[in-house]
C-alpha atoms as a PDB file:
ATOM      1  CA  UNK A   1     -12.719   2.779 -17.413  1.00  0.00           C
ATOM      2  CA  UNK A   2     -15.912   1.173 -17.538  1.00  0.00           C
ATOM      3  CA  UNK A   3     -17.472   3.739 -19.717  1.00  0.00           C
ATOM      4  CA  UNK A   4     -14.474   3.089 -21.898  1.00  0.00           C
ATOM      5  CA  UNK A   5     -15.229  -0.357 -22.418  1.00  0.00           C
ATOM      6  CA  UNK A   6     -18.504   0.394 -23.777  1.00  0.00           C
ATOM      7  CA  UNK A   7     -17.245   2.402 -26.628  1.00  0.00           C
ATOM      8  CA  UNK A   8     -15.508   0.689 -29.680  1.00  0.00           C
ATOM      9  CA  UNK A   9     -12.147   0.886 -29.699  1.00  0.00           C
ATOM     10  CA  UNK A  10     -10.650   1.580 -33.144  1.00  0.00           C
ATOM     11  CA  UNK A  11      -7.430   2.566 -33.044  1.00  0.00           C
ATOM     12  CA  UNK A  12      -4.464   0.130 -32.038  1.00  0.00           C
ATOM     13  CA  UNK A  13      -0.791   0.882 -30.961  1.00  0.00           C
ATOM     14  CA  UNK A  14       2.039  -1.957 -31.181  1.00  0.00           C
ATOM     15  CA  UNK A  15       4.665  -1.243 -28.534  1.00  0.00           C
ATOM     16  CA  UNK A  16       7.390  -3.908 -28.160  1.00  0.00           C
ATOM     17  CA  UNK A  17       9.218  -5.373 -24.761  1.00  0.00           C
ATOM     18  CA  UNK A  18      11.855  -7.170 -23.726  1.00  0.00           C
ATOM     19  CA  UNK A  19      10.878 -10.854 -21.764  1.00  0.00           C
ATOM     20  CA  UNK A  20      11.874  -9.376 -18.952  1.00  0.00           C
ATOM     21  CA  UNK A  21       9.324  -5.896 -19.065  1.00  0.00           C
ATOM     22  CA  UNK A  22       6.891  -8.056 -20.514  1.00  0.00           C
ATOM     23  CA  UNK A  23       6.725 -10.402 -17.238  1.00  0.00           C
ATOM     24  CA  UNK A  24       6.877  -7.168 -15.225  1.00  0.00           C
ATOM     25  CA  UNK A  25       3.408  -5.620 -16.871  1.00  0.00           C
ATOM     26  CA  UNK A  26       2.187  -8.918 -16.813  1.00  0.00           C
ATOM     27  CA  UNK A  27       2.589  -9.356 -13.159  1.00  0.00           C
ATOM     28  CA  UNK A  28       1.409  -5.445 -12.347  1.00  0.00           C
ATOM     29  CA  UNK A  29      -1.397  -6.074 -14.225  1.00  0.00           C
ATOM     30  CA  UNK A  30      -2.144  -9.547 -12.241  1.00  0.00           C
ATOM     31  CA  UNK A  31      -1.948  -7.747  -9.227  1.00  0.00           C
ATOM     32  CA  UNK A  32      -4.523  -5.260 -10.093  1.00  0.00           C
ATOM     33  CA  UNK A  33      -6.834  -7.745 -11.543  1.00  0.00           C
ATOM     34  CA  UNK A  34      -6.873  -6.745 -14.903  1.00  0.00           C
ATOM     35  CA  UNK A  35      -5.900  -7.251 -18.195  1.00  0.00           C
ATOM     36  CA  UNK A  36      -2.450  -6.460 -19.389  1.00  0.00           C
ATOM     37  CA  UNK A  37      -4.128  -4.084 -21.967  1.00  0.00           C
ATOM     38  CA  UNK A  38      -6.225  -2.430 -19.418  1.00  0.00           C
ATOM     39  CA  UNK A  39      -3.499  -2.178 -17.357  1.00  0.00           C
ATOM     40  CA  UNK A  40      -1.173  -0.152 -19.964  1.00  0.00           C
ATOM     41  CA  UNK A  41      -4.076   1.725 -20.641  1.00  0.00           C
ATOM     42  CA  UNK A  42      -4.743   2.969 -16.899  1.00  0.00           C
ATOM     43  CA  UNK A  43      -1.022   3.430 -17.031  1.00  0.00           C
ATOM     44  CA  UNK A  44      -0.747   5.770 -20.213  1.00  0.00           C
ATOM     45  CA  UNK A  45      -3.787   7.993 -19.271  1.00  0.00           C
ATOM     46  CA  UNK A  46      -2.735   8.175 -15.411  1.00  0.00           C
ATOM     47  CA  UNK A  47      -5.891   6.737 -14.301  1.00  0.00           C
ATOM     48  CA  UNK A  48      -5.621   5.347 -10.612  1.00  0.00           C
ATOM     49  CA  UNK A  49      -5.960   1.372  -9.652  1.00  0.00           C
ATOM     50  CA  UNK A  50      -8.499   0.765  -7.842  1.00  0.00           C
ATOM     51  CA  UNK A  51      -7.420  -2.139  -5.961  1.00  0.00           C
ATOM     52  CA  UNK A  52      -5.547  -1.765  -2.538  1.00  0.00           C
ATOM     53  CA  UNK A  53      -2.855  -4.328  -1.823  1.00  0.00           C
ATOM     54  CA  UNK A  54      -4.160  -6.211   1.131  1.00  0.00           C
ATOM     55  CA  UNK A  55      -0.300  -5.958   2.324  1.00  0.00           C
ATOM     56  CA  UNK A  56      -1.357  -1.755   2.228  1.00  0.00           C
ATOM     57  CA  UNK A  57      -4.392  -2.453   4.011  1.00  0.00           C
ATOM     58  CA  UNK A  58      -3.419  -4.749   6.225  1.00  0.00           C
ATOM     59  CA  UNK A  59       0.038  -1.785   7.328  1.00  0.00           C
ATOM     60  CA  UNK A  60      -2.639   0.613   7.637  1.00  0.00           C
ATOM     61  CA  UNK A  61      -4.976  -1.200  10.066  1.00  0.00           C
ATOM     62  CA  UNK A  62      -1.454  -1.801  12.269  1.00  0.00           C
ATOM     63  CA  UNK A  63      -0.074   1.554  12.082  1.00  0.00           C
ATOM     64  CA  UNK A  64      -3.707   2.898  12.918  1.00  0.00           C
ATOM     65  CA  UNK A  65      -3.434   0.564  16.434  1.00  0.00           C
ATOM     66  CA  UNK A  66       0.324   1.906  16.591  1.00  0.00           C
ATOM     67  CA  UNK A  67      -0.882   5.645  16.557  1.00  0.00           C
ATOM     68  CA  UNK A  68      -3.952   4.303  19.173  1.00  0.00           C
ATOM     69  CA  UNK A  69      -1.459   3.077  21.329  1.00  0.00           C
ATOM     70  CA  UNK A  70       0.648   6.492  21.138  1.00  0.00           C
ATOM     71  CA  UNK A  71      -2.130   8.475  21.665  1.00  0.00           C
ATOM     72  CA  UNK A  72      -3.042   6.098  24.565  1.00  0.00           C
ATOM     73  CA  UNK A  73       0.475   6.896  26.087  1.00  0.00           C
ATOM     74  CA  UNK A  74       0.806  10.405  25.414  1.00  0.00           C
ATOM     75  CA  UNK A  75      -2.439  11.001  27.324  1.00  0.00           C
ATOM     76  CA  UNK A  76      -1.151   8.822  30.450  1.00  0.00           C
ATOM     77  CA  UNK A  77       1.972  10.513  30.117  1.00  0.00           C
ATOM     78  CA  UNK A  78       0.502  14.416  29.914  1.00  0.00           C
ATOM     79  CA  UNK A  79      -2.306  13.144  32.955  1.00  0.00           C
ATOM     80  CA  UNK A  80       1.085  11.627  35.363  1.00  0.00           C
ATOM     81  CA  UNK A  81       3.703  14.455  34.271  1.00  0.00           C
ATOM     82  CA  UNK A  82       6.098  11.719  33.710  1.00  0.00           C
ATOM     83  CA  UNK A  83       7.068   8.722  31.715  1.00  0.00           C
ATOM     84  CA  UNK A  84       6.390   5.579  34.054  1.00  0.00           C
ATOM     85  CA  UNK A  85       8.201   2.397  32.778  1.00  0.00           C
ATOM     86  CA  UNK A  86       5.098   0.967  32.178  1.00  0.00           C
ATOM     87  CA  UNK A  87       4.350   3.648  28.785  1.00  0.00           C
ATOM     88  CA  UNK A  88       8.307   3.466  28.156  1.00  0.00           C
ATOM     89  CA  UNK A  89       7.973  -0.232  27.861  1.00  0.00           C
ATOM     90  CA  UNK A  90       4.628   0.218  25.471  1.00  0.00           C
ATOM     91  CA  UNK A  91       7.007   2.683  23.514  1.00  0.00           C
ATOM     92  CA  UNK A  92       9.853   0.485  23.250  1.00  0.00           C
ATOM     93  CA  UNK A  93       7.310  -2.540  21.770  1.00  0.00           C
ATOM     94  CA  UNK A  94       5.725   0.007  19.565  1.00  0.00           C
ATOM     95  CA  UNK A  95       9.265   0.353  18.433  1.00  0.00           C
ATOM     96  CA  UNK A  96      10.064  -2.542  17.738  1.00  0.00           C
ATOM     97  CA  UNK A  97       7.088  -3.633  15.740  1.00  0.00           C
ATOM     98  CA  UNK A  98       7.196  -0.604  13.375  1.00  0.00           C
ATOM     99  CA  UNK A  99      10.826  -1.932  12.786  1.00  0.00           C
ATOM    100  CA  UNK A 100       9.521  -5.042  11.851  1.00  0.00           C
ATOM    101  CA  UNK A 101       6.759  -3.867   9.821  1.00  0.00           C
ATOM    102  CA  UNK A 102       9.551  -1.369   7.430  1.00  0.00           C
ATOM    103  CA  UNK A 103      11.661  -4.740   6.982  1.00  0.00           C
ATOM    104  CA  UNK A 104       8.745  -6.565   5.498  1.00  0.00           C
ATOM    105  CA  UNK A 105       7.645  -3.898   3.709  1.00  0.00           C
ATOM    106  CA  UNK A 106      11.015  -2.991   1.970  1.00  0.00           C
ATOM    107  CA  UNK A 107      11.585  -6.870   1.276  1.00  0.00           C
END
């Protein structure tokens, strides 16, 4: 997009939208950090943001300790042949914080 910007821009394309869509673009293109007309125009040519939601990155660093923690169990597990309450307590809280973090995320 950057190499866009450097080239003049001569052709122009009115689209019109209700209050309502209009507040919607606006706030997408808030959230990415750009303009509303960069933002349609990443939109319209399929480009990919580049900004990560810190909410995304923030799921991905948990569910990256949630999948340490598995593997953490599954090797105790495989080493003992058998689930001590200890690793099916660990499960149980692993559990219960991916349930949390799917209720924030589909609020």
């Amino acid at each position: 997009m950057e190499q866009n910007k450097k080239q003049n821009r001569t052709k122009k394309v009115t689209v019109r939208f209700t209050q309502e869509e209009f507040e919607k673009l606006k706030e997408k293109a808030e959230f990415e950090g750009i303009t509303v007309s960069d933002f349609v125009r990443k939109s319209v040519l399929r480009l990919k943001p580049r900004k990560v939601a810190k909410e995304c990155k923030e799921l991905a660093y948990h569910l990256a300790k949630i999948g340490n923690n598995i593997n953490q169990i599954a090797r105790r597990t495989n080493k003992n042949r058998e689930v001590d309450f200890l690793a099916l307590e660990e499960l149980l809280k692993i559990r219960e914080t991916l349930v949390m973090l799917a209720s924030e995320v589909l609020q």
